[in-house]
Protein backbone atom coordinates (compact mmCIF):
# COMPACT_ATOMS: atom_id res chain seq x y z
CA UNK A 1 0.00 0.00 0.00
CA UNK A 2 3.11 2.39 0.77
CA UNK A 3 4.49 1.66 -1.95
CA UNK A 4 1.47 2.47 -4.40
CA UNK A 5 1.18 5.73 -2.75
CA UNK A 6 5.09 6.67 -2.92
CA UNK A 7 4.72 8.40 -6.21
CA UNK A 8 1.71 10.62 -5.16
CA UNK A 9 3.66 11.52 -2.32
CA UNK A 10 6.97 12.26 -4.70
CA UNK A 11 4.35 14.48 -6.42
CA UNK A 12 2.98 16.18 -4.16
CA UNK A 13 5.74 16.74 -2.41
CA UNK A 14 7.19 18.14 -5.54
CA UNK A 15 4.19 20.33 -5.87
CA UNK A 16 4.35 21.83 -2.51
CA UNK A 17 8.23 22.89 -3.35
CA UNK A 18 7.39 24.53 -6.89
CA UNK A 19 4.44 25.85 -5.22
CA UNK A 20 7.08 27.65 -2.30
CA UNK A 21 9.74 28.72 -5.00
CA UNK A 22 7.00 30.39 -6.94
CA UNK A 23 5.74 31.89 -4.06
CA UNK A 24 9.51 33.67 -3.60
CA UNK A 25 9.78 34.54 -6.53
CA UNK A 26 6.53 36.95 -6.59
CA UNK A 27 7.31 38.34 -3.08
CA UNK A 28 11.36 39.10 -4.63
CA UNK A 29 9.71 40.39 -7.93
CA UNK A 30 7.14 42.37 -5.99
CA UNK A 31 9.97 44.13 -3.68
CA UNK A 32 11.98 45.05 -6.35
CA UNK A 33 8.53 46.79 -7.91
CA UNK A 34 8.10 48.59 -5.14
CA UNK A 35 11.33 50.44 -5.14
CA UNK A 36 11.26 51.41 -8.69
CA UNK A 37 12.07 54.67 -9.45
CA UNK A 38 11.17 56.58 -12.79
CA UNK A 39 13.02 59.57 -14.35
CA UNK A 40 12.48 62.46 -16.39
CA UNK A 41 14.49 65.53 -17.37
CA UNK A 42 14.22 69.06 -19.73
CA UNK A 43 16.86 71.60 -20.27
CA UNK A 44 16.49 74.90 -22.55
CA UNK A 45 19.56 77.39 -23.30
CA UNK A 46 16.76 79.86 -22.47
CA UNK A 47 18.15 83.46 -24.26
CA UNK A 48 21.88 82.57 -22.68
CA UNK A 49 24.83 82.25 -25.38
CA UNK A 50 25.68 79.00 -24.10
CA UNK A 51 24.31 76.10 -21.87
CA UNK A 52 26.17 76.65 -18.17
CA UNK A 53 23.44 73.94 -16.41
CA UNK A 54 24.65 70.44 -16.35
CA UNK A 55 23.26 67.36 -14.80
CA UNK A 56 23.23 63.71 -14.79
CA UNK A 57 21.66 60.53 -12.77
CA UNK A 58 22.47 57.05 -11.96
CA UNK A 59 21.97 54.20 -10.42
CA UNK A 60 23.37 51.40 -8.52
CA UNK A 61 22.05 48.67 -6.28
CA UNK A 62 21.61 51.20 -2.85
CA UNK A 63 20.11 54.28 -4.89
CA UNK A 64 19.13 56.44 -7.44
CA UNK A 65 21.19 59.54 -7.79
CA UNK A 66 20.24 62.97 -9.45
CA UNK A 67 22.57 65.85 -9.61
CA UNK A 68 21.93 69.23 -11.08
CA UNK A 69 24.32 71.80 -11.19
CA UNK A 70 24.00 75.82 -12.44
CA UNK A 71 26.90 77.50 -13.49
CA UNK A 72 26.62 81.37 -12.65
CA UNK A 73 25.83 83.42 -15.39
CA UNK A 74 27.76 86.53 -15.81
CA UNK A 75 30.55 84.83 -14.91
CA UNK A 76 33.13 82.68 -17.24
CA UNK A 77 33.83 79.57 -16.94
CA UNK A 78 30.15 78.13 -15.54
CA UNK A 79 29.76 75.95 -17.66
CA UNK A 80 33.16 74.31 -16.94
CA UNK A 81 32.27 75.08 -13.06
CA UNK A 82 28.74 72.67 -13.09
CA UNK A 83 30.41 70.26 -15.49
CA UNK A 84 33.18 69.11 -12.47
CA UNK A 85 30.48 69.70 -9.91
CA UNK A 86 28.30 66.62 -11.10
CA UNK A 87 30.84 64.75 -12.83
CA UNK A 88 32.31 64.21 -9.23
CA UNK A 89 29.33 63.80 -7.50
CA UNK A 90 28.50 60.88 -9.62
CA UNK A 91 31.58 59.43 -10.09
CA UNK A 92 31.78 58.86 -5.86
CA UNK A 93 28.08 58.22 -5.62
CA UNK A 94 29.38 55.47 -8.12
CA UNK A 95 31.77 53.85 -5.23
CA UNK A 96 29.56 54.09 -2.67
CA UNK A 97 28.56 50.17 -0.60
CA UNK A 98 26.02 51.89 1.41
CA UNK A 99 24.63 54.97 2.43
CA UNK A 100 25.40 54.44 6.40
CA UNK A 101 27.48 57.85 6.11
CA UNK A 102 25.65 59.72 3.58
CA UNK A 103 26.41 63.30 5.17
CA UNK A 104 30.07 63.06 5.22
CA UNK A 105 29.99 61.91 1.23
CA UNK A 106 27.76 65.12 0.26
CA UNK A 107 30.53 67.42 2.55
CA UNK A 108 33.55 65.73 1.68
CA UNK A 109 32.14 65.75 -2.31
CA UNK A 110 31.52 69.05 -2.01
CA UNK A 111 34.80 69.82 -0.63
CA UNK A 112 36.25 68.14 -3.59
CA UNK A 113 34.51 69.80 -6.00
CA UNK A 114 35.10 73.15 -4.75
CA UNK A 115 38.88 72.30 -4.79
CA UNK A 116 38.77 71.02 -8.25
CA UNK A 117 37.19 74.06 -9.50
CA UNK A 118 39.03 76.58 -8.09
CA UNK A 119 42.14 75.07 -9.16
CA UNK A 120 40.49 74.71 -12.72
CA UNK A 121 40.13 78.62 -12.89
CA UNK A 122 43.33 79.39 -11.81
CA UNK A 123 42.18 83.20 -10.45
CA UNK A 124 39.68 83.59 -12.83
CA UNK A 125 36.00 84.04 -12.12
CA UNK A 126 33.52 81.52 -12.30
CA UNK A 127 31.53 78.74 -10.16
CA UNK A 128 28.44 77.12 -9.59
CA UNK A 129 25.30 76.07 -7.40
CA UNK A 130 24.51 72.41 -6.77
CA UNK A 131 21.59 70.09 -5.77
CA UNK A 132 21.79 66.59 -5.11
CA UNK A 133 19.66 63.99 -4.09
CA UNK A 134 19.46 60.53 -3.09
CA UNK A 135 16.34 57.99 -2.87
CA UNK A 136 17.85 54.68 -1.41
CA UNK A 137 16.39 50.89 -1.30
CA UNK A 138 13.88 51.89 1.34
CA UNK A 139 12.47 55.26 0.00
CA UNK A 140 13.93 57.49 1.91
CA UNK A 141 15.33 60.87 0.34
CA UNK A 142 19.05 62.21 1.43
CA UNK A 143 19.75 65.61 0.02
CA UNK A 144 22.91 67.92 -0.23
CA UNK A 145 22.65 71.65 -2.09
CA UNK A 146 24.59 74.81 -2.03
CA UNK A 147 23.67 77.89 -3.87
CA UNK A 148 20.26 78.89 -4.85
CA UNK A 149 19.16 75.84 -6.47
CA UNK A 150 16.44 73.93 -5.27
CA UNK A 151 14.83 70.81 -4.49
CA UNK A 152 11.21 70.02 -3.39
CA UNK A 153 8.86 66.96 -3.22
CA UNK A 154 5.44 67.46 -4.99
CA UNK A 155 2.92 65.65 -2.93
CA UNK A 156 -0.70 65.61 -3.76
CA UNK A 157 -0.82 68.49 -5.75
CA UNK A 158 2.06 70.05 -3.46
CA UNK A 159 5.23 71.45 -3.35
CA UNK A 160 7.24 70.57 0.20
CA UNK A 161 10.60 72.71 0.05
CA UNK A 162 13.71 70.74 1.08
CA UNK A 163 16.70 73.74 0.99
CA UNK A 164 17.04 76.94 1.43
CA UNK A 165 19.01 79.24 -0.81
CA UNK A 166 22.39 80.58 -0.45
CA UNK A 167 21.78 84.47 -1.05
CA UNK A 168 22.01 87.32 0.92
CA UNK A 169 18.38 87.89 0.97
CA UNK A 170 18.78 84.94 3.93
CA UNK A 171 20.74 87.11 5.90
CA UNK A 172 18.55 89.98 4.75
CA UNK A 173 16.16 88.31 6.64
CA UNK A 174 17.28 87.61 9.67
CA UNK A 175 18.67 90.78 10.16
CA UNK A 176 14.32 91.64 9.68
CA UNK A 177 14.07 89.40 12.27
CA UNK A 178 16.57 90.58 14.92
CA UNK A 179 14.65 94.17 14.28
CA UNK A 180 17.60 95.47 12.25
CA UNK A 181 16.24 96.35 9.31
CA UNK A 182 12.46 96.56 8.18
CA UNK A 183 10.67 94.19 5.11
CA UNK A 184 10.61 96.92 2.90
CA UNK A 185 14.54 97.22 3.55
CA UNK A 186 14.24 93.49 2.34
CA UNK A 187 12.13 93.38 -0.24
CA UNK A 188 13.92 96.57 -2.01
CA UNK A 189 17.48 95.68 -1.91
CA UNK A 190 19.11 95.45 -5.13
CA UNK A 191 21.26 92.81 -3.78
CA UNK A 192 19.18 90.18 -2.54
CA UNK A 193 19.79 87.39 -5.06
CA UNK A 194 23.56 87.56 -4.57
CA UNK A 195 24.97 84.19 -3.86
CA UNK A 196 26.73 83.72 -0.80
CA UNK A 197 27.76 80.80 -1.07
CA UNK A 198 28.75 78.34 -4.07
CA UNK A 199 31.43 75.70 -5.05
CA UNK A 200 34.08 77.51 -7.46
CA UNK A 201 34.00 80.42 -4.74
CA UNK A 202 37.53 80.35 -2.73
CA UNK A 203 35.51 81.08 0.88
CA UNK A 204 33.15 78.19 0.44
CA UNK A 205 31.74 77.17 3.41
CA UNK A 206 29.69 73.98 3.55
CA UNK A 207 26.93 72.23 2.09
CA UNK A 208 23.85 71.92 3.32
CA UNK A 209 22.23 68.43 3.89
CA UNK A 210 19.22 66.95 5.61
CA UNK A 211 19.93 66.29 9.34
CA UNK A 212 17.66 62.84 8.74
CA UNK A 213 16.28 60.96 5.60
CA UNK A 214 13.05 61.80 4.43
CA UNK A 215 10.49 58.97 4.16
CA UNK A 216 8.84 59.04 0.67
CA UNK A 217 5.52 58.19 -0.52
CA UNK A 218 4.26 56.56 -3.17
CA UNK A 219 3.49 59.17 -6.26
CA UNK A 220 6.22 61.59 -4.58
CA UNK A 221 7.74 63.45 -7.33
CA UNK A 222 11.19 64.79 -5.96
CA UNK A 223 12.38 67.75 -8.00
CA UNK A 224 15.84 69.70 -8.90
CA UNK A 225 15.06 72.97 -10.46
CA UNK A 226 17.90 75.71 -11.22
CA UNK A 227 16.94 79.10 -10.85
CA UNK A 228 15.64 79.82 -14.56
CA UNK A 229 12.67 77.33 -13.89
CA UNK A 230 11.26 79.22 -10.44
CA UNK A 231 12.29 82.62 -11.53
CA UNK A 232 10.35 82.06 -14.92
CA UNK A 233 7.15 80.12 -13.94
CA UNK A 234 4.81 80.78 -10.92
CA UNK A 235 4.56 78.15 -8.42
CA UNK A 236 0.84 77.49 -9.36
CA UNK A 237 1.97 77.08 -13.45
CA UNK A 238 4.64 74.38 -11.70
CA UNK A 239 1.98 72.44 -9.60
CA UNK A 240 -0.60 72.42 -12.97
CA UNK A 241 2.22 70.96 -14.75
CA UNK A 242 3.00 68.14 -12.29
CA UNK A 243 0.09 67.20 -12.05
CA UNK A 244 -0.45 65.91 -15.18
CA UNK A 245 -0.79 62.17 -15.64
CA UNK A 246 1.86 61.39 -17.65
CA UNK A 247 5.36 60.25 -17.23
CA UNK A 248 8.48 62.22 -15.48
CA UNK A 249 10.35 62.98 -18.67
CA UNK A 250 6.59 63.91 -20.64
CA UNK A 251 6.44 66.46 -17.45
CA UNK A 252 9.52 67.69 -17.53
CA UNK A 253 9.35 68.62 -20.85
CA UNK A 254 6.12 70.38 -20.73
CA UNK A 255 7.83 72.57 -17.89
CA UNK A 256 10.46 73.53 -20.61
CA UNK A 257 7.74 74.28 -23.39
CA UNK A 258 5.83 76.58 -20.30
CA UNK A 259 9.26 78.16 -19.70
CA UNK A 260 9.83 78.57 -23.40
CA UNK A 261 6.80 79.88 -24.24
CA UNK A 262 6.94 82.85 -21.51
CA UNK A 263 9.32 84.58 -24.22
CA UNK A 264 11.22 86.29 -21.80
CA UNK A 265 14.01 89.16 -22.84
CA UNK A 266 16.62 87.51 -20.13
CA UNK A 267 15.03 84.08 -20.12
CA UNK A 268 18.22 82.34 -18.22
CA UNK A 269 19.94 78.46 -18.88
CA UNK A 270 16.36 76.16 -17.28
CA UNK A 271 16.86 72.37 -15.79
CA UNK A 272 14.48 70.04 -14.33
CA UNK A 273 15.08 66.50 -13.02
CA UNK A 274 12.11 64.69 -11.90
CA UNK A 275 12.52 61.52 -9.69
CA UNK A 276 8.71 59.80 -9.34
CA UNK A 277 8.93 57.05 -6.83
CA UNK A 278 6.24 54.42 -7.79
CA UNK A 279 6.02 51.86 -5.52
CA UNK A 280 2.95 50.79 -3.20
C-alpha cells in the first residue's frame, strides 16, 4: 500500500516545493517593484549664449542619484564650473557600498569639487550652485545643495521645500528678524539674489544636507530645479504641470515648453530633473 502511494507523495511533495519557490519569486519580484524609481528631465539654453546647467543621474544597487548643477551666469567659466560639480558627484556616488554615512559623502564631495574648480580657474572668475539627491532601497530621500538651487517633493498636488538658498536675501532676513532692518529694507534691496555661497567660490563654506532621511511616498515626485525654472514660472503654473498624468520625462518637458513659451528678454539656462517614486 506504501508503496502504491510513494509516487503521489513524490508528487505532491514536488508540488508543494514549486508551489514555495513560486511563491519567492513573486514576493522578490514584488519588492523590487516597489522600489522602482522613474526619471524624467528638460533643459532649454533659455536666451543665454551658451548652456552653463549640467546634470546627470544614476543608479546602482543602494540608490538612485540625481545631480543638477547651475553655473553662474555673468561669470566665465560656468559651464566648466557645473560640469566638475556633477561629474564628481557621480563618479563617488558610483563607489559608494552603502549609504550608512551619507552626510560626510555630500561634505567631503563638495569639498572636492570646490577644490577642483578653483584650481580649474586658476584666479579667474567663475563657479556654480549644486543640488543633489538621493532615494535609497527603502524610500527614503538624502539631500545635499549649495547655492540657490532647489529641491522640493510634490505631494498631492504640493510642493514641500527641502533647501534653502544661499543668497544674501537669507541674511537679509534675519537681520528683519533681529529688528535690524524693516521688510521693505528686504524686499527693495538690489542685492538680494547675490549668492553667498557656491562651489568655485575660494571662501566656500559647507553644504547643506538633511539632518535625517526623508520617508517618501508613493506618487512623490522629488524635483531639482535651477533658478531659470522658479524665476520664470509661478509656483501654481509648476503644480498644474505636475500634475499631469503622464510620465516624469513627458512632465519635464512640458515645464520647458511653459518656460519657453513665456518669451522672456533675459530668459536664463532652465533644468528640471524629476525623480517619481512608484512603488505601493
Amino acid at each position: 500500500m506504501e508503496q502504491k502511494l510513494l509516487p503521489y507523495i513524490v508528487v505532491l511533495g514536488f508540488l508543494i516545493v514549486l508551489i514555495g519557490l513560486l511563491i519567492i519569486r513573486n514576493i522578490i519580484v514584488k519588492k523590487v517593484e516597489t522600489r522602482k524609481i522613474e526619471i524624467g528631465n528638460g533643459q532649454t539654453v533659455g536666451r543665454r549664449d551658451e548652456q552653463d546647467d549640467y546634470f546627470s543621474t544614476a543608479e546602482t544597487n543602494i540608490g538612485t542619484m540625481a545631480v543638477l548643477a547651475d553655473g553662474i551666469s555673468g561669470l566665465a567659466n560656468g559651464r566648466m564650473a557645473s560640469t566638475i560639480a556633477v561629474t564628481t558627484f557621480i563618479q563617488e556616488f558610483m563607489k559608494l557600498t552603502s549609504l550608512g554615512n551619507i552626510q560626510s559623502f555630500f561634505k567631503e564631495t563638495a569639498m572636492a569639487s570646490n577644490q577642483m574648480i578653483v584650481q580649474n580657474l586658476n584666479g579667474s572668475n567663475g563657479g556654480t550652485t549644486l543640488v543633489a539627491a538621493v532615494i535609497d532601497e527603502h524610500g527614503f530621500l538624502h539631500w545635499g545643495a549649495v547655492g540657490d538651487s532647489v529641491i522640493s517633493i510634490f505631494r498631492n498636488g504640493e510642493f514641500i521645500a527641502i533647501n534653502q538658498k544661499h543668497i544674501f536675501e537669507s541674511v537679509l532676513k534675519e537681520r528683519y528678524i533681529s529688528g535690524e532692518i524693516s521688510q521693505l529694507e528686504v524686499q527693495e534691496n538690489p542685492l538680494k539674489k547675490r549668492l553667498i555661497n557656491y562651489l568655485g567660490y575660494e571662501g566656500f563654506k559647507n553644504i547643506d544636507t538633511g539632518k535625517s532621511p526623508i520617508k517618501l511616498h508613493r506618487g512623490d515626485k522629488v524635483c531639482l530645479f535651477s533658478d531659470g525654472i522658479y524665476d520664470t514660472l509661478t509656483e501654481v503654473e509648476m503644480e498644474k504641470i505636475l500634475s499631469q498624468q503622464a510620465p516624469p520625462y513627458d512632465l519635464a518637458q512640458n515645464m520647458i515648453k511653459a518656460v519657453e513659451q513665456k518669451r522672456l528678454k533675459n530668459q536664463d539656462n532652465a533644468t528640471i530633473v524629476i525623480l517619481e517614486t512608484t512603488w505601493t
